[in-house]
Protein backbone atom coordinates (compact mmCIF):
# COMPACT_ATOMS: atom_id res chain seq x y z
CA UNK A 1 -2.01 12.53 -16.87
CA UNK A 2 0.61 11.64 -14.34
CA UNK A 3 0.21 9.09 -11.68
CA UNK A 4 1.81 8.59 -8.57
CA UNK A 5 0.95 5.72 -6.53
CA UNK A 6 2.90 5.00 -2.94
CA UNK A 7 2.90 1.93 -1.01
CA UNK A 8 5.18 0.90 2.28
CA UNK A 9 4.11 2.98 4.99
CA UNK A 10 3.81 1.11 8.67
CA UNK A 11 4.91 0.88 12.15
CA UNK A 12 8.44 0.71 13.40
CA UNK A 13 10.15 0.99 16.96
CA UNK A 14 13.22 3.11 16.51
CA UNK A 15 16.30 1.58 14.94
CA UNK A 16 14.14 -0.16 12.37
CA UNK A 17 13.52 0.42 8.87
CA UNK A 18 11.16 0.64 6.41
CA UNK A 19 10.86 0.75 2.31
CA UNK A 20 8.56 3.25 0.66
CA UNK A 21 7.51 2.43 -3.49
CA UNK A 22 6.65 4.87 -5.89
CA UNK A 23 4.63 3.90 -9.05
CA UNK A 24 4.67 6.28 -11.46
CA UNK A 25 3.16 6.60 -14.85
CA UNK A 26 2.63 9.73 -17.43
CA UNK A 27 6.34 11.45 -17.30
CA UNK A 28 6.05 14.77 -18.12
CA UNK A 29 9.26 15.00 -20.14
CA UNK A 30 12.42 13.18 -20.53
CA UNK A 31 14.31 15.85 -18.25
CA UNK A 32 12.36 15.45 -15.08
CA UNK A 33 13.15 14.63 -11.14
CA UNK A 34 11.52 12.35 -8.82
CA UNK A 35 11.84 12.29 -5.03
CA UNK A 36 10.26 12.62 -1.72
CA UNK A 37 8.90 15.00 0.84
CA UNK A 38 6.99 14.40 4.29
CA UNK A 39 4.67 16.28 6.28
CA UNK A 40 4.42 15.90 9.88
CA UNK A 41 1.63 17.25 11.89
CA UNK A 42 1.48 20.88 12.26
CA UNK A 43 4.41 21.60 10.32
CA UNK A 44 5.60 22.29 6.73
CA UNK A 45 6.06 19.67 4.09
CA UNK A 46 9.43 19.41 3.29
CA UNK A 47 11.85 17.59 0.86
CA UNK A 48 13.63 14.22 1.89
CA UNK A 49 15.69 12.95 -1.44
CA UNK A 50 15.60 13.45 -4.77
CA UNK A 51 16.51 11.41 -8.03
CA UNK A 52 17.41 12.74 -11.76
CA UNK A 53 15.53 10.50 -13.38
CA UNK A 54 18.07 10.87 -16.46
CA UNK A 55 21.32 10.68 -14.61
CA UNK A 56 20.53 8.75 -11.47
CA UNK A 57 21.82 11.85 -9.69
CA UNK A 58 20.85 12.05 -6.26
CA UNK A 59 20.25 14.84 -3.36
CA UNK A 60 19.28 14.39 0.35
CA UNK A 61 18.14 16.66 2.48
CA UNK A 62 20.64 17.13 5.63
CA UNK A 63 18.31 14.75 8.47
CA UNK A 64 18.52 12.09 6.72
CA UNK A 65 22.12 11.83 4.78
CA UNK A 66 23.13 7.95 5.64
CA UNK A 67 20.09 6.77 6.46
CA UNK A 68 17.43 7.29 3.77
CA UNK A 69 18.26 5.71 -0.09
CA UNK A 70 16.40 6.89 -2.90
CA UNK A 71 16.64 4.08 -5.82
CA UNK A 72 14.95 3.92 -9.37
CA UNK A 73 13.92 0.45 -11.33
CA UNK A 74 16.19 0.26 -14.86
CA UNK A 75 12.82 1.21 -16.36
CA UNK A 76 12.12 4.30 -14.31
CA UNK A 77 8.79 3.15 -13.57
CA UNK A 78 9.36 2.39 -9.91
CA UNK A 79 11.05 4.72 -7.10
CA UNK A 80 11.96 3.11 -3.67
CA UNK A 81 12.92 4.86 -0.79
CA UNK A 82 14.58 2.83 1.56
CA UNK A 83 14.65 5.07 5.25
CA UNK A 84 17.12 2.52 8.18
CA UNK A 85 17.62 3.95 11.28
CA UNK A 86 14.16 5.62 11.83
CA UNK A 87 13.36 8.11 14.68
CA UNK A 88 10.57 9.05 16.14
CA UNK A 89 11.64 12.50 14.74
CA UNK A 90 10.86 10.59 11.17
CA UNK A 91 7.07 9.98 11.84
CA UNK A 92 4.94 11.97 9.15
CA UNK A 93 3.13 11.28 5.68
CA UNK A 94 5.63 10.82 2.90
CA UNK A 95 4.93 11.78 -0.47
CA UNK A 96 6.18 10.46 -3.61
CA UNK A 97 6.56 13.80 -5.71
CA UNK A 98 7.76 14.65 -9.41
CA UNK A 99 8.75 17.74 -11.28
CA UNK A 100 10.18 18.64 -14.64
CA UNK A 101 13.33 20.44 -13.94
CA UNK A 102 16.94 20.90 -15.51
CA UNK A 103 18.22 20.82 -12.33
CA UNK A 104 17.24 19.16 -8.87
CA UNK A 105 18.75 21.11 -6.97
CA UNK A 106 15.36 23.03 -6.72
CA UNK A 107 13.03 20.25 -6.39
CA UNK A 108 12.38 20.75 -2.55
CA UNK A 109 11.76 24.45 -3.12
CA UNK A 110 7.96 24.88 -3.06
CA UNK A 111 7.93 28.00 -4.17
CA UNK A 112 9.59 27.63 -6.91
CA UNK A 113 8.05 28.01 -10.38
CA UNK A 114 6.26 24.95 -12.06
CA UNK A 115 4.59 22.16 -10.80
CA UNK A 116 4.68 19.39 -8.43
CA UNK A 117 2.94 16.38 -8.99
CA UNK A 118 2.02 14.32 -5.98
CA UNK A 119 0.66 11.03 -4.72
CA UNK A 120 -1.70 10.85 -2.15
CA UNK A 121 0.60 9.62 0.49
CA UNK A 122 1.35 7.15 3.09
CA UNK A 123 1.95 6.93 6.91
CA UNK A 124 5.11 6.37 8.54
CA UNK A 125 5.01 6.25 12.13
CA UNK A 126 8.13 5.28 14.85
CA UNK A 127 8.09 4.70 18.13
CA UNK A 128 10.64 5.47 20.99
């Protein structure tokens, strides 16, 4: 049983920031990757950043290179992602999401084989 648990969501006015926390428990395997997608309203989820939980190995997706951080505890049992600079463009649900995979570089494909495990989300809104 794997469990994701998110916490950090709120209200900013653009320019601010805001840290998201992922509490995970249940890791698939030892060779697994942990990260973030959002969803805004009517559109797609799709992937924000991604840690190799074995490495420390990051990926971002291109909207938010130098803003966003994605950070893991030295016990790998809490991921933070820390989002500065938020835009109104950045207001959706953000999900704390993890995957066994040999390579990250796949983690934001959906439709790729295997499964994602996800948390039940939390709200990020920005205002102009």
């Amino acid at each position: 049983q794997i469990d994701l648990l998110e916490s950090g969501g709120g209200s900013v006015q653009a320019g601010g920031s805001l840290t998201l926390s992922c509490a995970a428990s249940g890791y698939p395997t030892s060779s697994y990757c942990m990260g973030w997608f959002r969803q805004a309203p009517g559109k797609e989820r799709e992937g924000v950043a991604v840690i190799y939980r074995s490495t420390g190995k990051t990926t971002y997706a291109d909207f938010v290179k130098g803003r966003f951080t994605i950070a893991q505890d030295s016990g790998r049992s809490l991921l933070t992602l820390r989002m500065d600079d938020l835009q109104p463009a950045d207001t959706a649900t953000y999900y704390c999401a993890t995957k066994t995979l040999s390579n990250c570089a796949r983690f934001f494909d959906l439709g790729a084989p295997g499964r994602h495990y996800w948390g039940q989300g939390t709200q990020v809104t920005v205002s102009s």
